[in-house]
C-alpha atoms as a PDB file:
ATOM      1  CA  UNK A   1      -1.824  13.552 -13.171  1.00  0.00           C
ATOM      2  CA  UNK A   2       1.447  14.906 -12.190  1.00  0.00           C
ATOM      3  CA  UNK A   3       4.508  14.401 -14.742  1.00  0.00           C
ATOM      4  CA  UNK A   4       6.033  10.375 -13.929  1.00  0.00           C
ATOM      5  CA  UNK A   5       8.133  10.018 -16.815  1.00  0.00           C
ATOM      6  CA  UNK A   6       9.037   6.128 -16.359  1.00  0.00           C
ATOM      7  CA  UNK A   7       4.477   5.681 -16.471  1.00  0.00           C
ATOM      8  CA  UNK A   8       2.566   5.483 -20.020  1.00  0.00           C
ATOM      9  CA  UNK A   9      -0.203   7.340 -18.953  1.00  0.00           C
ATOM     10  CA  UNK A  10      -2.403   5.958 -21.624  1.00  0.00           C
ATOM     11  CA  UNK A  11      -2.151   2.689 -19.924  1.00  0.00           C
ATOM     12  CA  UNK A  12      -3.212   4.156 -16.604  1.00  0.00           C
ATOM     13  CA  UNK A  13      -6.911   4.775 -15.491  1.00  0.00           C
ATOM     14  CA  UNK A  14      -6.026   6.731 -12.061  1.00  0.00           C
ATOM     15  CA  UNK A  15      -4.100   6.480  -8.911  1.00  0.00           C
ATOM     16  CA  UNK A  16      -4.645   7.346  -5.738  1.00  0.00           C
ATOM     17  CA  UNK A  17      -2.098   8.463  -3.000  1.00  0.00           C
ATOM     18  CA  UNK A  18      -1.798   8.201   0.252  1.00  0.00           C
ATOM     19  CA  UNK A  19       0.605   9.272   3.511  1.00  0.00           C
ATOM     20  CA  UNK A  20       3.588   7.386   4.923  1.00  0.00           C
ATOM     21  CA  UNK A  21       1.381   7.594   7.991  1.00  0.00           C
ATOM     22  CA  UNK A  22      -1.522   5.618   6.779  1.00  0.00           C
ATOM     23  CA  UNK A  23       1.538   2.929   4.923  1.00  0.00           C
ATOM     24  CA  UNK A  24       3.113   3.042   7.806  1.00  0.00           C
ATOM     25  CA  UNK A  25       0.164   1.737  10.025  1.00  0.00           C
ATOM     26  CA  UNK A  26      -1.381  -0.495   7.342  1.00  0.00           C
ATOM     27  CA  UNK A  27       1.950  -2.523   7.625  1.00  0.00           C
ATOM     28  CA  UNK A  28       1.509  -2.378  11.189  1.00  0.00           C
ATOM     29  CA  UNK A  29      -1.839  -3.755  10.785  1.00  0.00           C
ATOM     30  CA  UNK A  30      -0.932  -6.208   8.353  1.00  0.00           C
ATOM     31  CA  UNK A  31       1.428  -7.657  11.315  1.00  0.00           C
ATOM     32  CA  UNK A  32      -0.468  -7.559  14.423  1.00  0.00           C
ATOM     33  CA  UNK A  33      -4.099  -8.681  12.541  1.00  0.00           C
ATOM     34  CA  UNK A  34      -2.196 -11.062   9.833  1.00  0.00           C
ATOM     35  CA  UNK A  35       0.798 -12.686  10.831  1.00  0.00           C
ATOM     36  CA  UNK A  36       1.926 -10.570   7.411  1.00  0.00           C
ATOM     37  CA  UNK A  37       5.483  -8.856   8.269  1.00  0.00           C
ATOM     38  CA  UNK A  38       5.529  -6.911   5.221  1.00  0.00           C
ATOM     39  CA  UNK A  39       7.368  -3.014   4.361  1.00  0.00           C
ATOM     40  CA  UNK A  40       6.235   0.302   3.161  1.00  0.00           C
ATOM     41  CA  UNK A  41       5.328  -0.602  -0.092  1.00  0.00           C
ATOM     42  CA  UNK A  42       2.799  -3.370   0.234  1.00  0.00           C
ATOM     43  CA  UNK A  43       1.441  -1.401   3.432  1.00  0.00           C
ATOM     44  CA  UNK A  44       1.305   1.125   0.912  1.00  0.00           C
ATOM     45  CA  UNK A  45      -0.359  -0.791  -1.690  1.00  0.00           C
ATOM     46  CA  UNK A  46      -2.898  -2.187   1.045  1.00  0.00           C
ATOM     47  CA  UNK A  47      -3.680   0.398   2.081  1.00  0.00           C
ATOM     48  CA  UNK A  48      -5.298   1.928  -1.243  1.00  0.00           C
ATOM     49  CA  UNK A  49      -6.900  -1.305  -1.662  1.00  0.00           C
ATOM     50  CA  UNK A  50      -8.444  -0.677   1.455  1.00  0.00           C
ATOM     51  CA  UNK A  51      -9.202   2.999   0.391  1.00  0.00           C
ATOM     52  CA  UNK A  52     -10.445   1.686  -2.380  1.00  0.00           C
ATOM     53  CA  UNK A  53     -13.205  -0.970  -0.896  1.00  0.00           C
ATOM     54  CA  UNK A  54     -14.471   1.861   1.421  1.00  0.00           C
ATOM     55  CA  UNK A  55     -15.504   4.278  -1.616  1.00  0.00           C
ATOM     56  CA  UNK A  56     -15.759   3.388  -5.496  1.00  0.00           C
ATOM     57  CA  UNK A  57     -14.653  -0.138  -5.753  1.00  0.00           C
ATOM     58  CA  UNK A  58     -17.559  -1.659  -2.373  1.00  0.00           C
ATOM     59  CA  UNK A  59     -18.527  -4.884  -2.783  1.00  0.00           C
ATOM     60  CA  UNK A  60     -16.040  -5.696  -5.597  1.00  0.00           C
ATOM     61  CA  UNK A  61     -12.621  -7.667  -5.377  1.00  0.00           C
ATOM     62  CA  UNK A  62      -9.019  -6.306  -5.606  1.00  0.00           C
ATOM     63  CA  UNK A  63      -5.692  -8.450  -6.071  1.00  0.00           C
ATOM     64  CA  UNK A  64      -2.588  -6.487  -3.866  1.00  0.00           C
ATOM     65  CA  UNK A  65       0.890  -7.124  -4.676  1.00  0.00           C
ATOM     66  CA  UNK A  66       2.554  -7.234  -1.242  1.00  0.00           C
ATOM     67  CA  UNK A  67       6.066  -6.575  -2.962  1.00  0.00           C
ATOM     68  CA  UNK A  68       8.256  -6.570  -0.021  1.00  0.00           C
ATOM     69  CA  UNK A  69       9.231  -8.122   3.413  1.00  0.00           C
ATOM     70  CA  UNK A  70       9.826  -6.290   7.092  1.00  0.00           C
ATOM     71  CA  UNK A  71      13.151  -7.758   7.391  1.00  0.00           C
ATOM     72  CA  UNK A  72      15.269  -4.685   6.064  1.00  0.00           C
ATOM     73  CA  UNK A  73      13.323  -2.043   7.918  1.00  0.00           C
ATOM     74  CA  UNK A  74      13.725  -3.438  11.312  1.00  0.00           C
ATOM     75  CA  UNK A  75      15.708  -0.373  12.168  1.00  0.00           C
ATOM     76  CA  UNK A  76      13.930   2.025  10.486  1.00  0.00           C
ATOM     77  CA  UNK A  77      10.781   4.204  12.018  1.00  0.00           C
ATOM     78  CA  UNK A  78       8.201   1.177  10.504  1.00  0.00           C
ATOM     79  CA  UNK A  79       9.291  -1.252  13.067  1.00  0.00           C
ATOM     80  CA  UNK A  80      10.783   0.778  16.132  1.00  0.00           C
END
């Protein structure tokens, strides 16, 4: 696990990462197949959850914090 010096790792089990791509898109998703206008962040965090479902967590449920709105990256590269 790489050093994250504001994280007690003993309280951590794993993490996975993923692109800005892939957060990017997942927000996108989250949008167009939700209604859910959502940032990086919780396409981020979906997107693991997602990741997640597909390989060692099938068939089981996960709870996703979406932790921010769309609103403040209307003029960034997530929205235009």
């Amino acid at each position: 696990m790489p050093d994250l010096p504001l994280l007690n790792k003993d309280l951590v089990d794993g993490y996975l990462e993923i692109t800005d791509e892939e957060a990017i898109q997942m927000a996108r998703r989250l949008a167009r197949e939700e209604g859910i206008f959502t940032g990086f962040s919780a396409g981020a965090n979906t997107a693991v959850a997602v990741k997640l479902l597909n390989t060692t967590c099938q068939g089981k449920s996960i709870a996703v914090l979406l932790s921010d709105s769309g609103l403040k990256y209307l003029s960034t590269d997530l929205w235009i």
